[in-house]
PDB file of N, CA and C in Angstrom:
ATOM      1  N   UNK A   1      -2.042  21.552  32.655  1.00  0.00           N
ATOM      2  CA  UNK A   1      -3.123  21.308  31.712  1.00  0.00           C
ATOM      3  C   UNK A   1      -3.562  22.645  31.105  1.00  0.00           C
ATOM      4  N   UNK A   2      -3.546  22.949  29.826  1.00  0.00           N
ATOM      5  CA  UNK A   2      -3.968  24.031  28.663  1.00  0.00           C
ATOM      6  C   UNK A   2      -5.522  23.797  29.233  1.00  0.00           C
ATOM      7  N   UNK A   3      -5.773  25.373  28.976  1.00  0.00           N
ATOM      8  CA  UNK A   3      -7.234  25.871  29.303  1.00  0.00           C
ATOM      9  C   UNK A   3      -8.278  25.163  27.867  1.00  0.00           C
ATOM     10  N   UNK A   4      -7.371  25.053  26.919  1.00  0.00           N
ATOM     11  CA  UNK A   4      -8.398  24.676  25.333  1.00  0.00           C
ATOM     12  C   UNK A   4      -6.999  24.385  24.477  1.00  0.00           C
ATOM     13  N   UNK A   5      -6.979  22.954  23.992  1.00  0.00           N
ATOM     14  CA  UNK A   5      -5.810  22.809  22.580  1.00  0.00           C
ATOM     15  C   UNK A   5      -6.688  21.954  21.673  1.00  0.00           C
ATOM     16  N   UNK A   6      -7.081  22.685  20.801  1.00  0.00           N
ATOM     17  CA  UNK A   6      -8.157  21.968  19.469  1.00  0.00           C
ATOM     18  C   UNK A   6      -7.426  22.750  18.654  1.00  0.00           C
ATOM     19  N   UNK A   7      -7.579  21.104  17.425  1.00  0.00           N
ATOM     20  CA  UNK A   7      -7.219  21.700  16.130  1.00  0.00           C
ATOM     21  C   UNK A   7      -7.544  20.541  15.417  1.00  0.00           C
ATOM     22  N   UNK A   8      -7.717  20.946  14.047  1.00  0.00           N
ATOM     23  CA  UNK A   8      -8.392  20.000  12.700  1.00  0.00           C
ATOM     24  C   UNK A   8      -6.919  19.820  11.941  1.00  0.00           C
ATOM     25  N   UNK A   9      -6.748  19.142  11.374  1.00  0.00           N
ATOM     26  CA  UNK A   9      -5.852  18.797   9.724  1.00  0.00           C
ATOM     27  C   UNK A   9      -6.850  18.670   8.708  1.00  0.00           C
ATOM     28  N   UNK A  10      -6.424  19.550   8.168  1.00  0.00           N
ATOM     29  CA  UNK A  10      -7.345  20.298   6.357  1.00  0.00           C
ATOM     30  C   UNK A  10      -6.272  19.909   5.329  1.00  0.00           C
ATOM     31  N   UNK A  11      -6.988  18.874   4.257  1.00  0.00           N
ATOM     32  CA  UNK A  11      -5.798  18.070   3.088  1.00  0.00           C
ATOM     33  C   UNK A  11      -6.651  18.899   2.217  1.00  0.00           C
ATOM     34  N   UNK A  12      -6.016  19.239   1.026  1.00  0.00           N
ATOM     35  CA  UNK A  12      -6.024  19.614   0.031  1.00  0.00           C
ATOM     36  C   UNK A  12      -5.935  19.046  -1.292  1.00  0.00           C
ATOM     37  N   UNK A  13      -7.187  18.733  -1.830  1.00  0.00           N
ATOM     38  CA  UNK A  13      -7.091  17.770  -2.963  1.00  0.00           C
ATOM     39  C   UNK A  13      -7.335  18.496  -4.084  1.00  0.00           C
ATOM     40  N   UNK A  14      -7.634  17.861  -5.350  1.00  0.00           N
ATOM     41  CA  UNK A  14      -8.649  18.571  -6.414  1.00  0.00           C
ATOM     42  C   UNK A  14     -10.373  18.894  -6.445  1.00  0.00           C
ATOM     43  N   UNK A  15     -10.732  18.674  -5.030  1.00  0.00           N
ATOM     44  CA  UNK A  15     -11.783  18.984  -4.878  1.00  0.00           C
ATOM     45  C   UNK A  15     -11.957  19.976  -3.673  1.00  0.00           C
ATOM     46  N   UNK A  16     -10.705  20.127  -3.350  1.00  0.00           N
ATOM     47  CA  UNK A  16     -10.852  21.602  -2.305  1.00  0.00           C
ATOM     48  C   UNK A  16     -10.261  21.203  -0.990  1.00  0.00           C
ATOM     49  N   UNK A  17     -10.090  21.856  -0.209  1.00  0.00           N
ATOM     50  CA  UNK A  17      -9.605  21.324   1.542  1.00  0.00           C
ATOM     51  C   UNK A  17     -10.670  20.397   1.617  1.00  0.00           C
ATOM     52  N   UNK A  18     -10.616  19.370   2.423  1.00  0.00           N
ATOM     53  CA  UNK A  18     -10.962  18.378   3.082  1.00  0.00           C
ATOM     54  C   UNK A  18     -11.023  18.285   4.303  1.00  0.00           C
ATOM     55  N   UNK A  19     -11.914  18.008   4.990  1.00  0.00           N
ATOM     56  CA  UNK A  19     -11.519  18.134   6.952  1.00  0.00           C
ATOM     57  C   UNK A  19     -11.307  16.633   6.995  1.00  0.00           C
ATOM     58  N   UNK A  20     -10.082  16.681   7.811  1.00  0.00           N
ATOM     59  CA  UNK A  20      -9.667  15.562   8.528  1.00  0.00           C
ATOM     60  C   UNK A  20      -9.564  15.245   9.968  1.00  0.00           C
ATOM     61  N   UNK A  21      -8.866  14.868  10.120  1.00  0.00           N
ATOM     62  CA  UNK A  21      -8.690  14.275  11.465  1.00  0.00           C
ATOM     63  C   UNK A  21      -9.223  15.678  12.488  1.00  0.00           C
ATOM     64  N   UNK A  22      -9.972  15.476  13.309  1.00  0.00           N
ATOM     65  CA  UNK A  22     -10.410  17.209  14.434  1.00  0.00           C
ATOM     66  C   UNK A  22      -9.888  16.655  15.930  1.00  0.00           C
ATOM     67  N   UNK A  23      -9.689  17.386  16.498  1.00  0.00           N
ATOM     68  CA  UNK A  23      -9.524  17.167  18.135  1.00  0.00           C
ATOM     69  C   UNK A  23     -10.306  18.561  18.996  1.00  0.00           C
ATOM     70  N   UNK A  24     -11.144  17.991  19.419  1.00  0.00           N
ATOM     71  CA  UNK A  24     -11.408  19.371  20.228  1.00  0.00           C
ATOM     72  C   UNK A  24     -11.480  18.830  21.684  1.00  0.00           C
ATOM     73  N   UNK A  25     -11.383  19.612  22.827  1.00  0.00           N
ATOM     74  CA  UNK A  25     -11.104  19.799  24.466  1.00  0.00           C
ATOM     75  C   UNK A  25     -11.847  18.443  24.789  1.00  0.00           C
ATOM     76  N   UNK A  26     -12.429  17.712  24.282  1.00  0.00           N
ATOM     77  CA  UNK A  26     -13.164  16.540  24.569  1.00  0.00           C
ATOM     78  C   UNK A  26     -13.362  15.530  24.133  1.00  0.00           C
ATOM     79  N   UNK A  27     -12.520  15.495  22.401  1.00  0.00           N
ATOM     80  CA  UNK A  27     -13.174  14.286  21.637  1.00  0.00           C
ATOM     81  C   UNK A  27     -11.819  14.088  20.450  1.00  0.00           C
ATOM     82  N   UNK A  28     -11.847  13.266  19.872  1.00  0.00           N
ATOM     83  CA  UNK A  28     -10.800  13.267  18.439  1.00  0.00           C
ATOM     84  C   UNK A  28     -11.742  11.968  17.698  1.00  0.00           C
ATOM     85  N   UNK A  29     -11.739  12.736  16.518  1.00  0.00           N
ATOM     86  CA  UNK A  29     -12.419  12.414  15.742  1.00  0.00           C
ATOM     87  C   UNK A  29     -11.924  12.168  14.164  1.00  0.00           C
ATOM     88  N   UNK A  30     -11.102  10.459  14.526  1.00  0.00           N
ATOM     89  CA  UNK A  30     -10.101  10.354  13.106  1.00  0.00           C
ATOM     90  C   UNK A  30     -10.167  10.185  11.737  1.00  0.00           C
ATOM     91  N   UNK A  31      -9.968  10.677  10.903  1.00  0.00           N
ATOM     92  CA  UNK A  31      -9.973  10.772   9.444  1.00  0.00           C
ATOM     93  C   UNK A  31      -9.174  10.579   8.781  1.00  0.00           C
ATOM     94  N   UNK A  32      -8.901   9.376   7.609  1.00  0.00           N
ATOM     95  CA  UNK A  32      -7.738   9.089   6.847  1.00  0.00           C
ATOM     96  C   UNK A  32      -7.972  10.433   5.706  1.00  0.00           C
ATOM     97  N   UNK A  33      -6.279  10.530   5.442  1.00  0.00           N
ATOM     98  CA  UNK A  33      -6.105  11.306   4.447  1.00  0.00           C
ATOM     99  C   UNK A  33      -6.527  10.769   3.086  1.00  0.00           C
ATOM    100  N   UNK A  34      -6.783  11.735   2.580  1.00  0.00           N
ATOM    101  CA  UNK A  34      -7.578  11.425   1.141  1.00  0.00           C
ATOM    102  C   UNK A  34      -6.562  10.830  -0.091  1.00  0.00           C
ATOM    103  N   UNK A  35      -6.479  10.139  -0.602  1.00  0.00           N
ATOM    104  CA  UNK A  35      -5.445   9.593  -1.664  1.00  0.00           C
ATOM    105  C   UNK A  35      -4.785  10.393  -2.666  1.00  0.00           C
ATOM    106  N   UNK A  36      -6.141  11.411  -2.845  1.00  0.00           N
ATOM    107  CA  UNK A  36      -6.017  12.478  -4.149  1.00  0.00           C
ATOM    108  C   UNK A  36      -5.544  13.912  -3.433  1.00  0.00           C
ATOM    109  N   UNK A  37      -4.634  13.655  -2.328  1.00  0.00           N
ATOM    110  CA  UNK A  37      -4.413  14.950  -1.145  1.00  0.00           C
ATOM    111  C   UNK A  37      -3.053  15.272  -1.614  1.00  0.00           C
ATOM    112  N   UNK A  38      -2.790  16.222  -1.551  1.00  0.00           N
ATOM    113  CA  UNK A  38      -1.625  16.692  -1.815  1.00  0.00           C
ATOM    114  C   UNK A  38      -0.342  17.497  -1.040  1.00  0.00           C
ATOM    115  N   UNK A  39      -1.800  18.013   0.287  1.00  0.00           N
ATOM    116  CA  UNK A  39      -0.847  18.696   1.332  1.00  0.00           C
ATOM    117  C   UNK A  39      -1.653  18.634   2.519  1.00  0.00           C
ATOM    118  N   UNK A  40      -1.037  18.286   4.034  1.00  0.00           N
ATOM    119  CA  UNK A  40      -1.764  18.298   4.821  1.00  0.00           C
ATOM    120  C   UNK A  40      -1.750  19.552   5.678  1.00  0.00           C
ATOM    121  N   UNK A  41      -2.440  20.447   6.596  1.00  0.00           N
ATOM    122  CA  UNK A  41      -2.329  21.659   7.085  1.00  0.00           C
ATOM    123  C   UNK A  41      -2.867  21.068   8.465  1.00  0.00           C
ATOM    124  N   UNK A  42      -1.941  21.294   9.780  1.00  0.00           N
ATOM    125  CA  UNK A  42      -3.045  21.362  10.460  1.00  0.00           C
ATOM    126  C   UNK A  42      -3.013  22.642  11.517  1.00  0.00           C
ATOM    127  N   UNK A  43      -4.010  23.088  11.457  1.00  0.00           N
ATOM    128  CA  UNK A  43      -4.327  24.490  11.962  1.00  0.00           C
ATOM    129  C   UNK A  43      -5.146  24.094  13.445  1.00  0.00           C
ATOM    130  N   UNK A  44      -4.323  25.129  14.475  1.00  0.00           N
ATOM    131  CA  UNK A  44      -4.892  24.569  15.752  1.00  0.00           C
ATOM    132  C   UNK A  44      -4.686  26.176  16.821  1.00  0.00           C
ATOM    133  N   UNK A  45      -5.641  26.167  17.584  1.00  0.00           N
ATOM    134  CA  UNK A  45      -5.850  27.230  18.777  1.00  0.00           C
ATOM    135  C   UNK A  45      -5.544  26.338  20.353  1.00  0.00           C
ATOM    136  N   UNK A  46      -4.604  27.227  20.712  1.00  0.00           N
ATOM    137  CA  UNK A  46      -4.448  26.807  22.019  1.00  0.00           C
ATOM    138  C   UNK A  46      -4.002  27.817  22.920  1.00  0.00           C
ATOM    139  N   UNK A  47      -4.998  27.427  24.406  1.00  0.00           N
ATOM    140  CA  UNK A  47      -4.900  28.366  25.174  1.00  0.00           C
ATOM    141  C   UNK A  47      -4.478  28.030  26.462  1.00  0.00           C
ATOM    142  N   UNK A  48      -3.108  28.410  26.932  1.00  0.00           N
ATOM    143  CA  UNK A  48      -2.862  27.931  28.107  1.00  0.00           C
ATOM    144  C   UNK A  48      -3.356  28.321  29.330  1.00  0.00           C
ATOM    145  N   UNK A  49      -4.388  29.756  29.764  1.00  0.00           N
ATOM    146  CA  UNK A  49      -4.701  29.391  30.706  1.00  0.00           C
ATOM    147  C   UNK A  49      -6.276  30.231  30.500  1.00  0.00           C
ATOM    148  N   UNK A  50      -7.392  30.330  31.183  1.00  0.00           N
ATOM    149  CA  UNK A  50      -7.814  31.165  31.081  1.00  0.00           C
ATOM    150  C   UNK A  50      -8.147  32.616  30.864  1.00  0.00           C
ATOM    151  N   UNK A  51      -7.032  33.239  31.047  1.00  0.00           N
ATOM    152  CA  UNK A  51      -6.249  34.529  31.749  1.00  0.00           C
ATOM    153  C   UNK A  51      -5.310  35.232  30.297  1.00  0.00           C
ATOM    154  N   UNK A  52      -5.213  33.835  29.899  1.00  0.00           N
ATOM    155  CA  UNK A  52      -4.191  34.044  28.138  1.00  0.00           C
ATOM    156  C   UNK A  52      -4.747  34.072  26.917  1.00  0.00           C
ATOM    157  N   UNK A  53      -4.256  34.625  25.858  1.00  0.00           N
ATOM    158  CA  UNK A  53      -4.613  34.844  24.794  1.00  0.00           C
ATOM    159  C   UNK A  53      -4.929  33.244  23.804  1.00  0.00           C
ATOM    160  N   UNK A  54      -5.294  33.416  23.232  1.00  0.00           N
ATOM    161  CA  UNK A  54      -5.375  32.027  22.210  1.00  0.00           C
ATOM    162  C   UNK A  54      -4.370  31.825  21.347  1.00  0.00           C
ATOM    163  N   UNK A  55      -3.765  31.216  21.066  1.00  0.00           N
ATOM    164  CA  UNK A  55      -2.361  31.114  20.355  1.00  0.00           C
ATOM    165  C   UNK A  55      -2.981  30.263  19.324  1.00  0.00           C
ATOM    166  N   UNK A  56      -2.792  31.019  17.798  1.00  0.00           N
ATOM    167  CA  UNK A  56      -3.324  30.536  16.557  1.00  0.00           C
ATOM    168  C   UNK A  56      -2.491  30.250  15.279  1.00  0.00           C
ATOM    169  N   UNK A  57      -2.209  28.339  15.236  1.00  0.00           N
ATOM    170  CA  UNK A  57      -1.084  28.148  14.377  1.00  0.00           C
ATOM    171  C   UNK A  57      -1.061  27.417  13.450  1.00  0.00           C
ATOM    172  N   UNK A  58      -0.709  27.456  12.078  1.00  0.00           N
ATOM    173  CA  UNK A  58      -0.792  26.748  11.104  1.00  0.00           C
ATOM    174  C   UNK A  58       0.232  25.874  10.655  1.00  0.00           C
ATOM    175  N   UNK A  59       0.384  24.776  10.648  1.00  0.00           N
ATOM    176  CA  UNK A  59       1.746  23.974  10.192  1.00  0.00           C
ATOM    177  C   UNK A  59       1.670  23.037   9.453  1.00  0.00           C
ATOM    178  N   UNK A  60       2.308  22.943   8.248  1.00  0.00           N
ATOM    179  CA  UNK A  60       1.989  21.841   7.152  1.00  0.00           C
ATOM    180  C   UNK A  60       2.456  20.543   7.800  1.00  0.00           C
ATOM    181  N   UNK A  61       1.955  19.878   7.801  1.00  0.00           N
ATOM    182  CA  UNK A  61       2.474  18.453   8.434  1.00  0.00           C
ATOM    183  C   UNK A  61       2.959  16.886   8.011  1.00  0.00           C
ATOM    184  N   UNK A  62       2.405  17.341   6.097  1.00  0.00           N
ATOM    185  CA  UNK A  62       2.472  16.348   4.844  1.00  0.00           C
ATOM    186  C   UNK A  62       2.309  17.509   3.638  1.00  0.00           C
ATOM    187  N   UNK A  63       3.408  16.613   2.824  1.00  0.00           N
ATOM    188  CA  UNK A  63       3.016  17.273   1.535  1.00  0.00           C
ATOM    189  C   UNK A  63       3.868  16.468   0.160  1.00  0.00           C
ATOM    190  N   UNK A  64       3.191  16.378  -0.931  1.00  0.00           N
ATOM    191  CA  UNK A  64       3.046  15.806  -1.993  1.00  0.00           C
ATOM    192  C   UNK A  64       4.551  15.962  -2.301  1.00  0.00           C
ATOM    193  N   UNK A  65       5.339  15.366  -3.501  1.00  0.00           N
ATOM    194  CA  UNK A  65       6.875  16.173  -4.124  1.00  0.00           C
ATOM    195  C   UNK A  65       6.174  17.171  -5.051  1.00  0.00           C
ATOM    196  N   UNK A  66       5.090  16.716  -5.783  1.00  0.00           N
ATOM    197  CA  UNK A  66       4.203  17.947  -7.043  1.00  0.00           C
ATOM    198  C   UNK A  66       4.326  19.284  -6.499  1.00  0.00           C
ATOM    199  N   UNK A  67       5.103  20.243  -6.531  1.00  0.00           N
ATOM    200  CA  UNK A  67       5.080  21.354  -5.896  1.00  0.00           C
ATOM    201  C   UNK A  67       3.972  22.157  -6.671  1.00  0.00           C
ATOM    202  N   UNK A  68       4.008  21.714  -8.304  1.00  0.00           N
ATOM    203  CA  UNK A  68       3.196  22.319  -8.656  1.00  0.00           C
ATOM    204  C   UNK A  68       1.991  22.229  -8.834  1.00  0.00           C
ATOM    205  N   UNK A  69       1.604  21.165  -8.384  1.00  0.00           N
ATOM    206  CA  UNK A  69       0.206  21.048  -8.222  1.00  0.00           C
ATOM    207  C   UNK A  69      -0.306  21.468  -7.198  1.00  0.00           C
ATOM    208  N   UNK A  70       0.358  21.487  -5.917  1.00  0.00           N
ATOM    209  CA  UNK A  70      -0.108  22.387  -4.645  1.00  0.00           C
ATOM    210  C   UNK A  70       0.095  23.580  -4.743  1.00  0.00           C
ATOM    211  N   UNK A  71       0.925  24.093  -5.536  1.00  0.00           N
ATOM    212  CA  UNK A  71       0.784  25.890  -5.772  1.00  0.00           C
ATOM    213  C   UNK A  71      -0.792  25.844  -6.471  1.00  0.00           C
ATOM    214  N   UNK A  72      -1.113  24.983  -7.923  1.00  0.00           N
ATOM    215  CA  UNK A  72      -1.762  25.556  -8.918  1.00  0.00           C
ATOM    216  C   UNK A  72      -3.360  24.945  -8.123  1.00  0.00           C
ATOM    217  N   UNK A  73      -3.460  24.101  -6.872  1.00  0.00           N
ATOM    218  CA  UNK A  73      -4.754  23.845  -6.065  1.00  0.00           C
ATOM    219  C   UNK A  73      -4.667  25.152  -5.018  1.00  0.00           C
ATOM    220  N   UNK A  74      -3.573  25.600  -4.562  1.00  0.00           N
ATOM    221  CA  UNK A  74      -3.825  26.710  -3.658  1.00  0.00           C
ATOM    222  C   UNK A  74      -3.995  27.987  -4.076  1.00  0.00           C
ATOM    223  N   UNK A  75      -3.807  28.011  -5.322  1.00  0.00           N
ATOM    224  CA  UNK A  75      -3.806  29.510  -6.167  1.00  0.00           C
ATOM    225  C   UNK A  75      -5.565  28.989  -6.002  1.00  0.00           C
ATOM    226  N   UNK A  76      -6.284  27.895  -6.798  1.00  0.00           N
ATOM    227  CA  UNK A  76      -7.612  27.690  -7.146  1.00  0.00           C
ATOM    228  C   UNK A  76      -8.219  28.025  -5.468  1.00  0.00           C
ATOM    229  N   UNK A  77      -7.988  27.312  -4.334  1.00  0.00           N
ATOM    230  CA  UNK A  77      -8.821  26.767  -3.407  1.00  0.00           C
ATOM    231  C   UNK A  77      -8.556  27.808  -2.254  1.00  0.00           C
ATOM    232  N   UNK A  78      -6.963  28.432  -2.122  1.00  0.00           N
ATOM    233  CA  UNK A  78      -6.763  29.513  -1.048  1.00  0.00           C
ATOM    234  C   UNK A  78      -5.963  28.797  -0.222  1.00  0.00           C
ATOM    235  N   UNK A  79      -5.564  29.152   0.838  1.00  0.00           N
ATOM    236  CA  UNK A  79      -5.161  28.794   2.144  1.00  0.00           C
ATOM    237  C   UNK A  79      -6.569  27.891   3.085  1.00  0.00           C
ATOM    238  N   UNK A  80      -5.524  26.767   3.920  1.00  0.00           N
ATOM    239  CA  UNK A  80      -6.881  25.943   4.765  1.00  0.00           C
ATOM    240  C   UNK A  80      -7.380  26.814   5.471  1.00  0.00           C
ATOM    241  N   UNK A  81      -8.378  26.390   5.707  1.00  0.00           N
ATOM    242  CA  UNK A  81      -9.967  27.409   6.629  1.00  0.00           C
ATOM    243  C   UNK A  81      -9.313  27.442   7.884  1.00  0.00           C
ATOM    244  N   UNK A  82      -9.793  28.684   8.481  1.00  0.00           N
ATOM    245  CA  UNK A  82      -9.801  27.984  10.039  1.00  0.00           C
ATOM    246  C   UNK A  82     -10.593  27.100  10.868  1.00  0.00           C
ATOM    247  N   UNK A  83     -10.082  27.259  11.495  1.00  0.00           N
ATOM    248  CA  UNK A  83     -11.375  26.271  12.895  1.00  0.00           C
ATOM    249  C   UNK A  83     -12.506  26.799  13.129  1.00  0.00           C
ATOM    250  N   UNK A  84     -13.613  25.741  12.554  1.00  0.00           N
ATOM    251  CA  UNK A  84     -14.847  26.458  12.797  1.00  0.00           C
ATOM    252  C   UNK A  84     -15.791  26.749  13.876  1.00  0.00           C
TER     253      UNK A  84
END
């Protein structure tokens, strides 16, 4: 058993990242993806023991065929947030 594995999926629409679906050490808390989403990210910290570092990873997990509309929302909006 990991000391802490939380992580959110952040979609990316025309109105900016979106928080979706979260999991943290105690709870999951589900969120449908947004219709107007274009890419899903989900960014997550996990720590296997007390003693260890936090291991911090980002992995697209969905994404639109519009390549260019997820370049020309990520040029506008940035990269997804981290975990807050």
């Amino acid at each position: 058993m990991s000391a802490s594995n939380e992580w959110t999926e952040y979609h990316l629409t025309p109105k900016g990242w979106v928080t979706g679906t979260e999991k943290t050490d105690f709870n999951v808390r589900e969120r449908e993806r947004p219709a107007d989403a274009v890419q899903t990210v989900k960014v997550r910290d996990y720590q296997s023991s007390v003693f260890s570092q936090v291991d911090h990873t980002r992995e697209i997990v969905w994404e639109a065929k519009d390549s260019q509309k997820i370049a020309k929302l990520k040029s506008k909006f940035g990269e997804a947030p981290d975990l807050a």
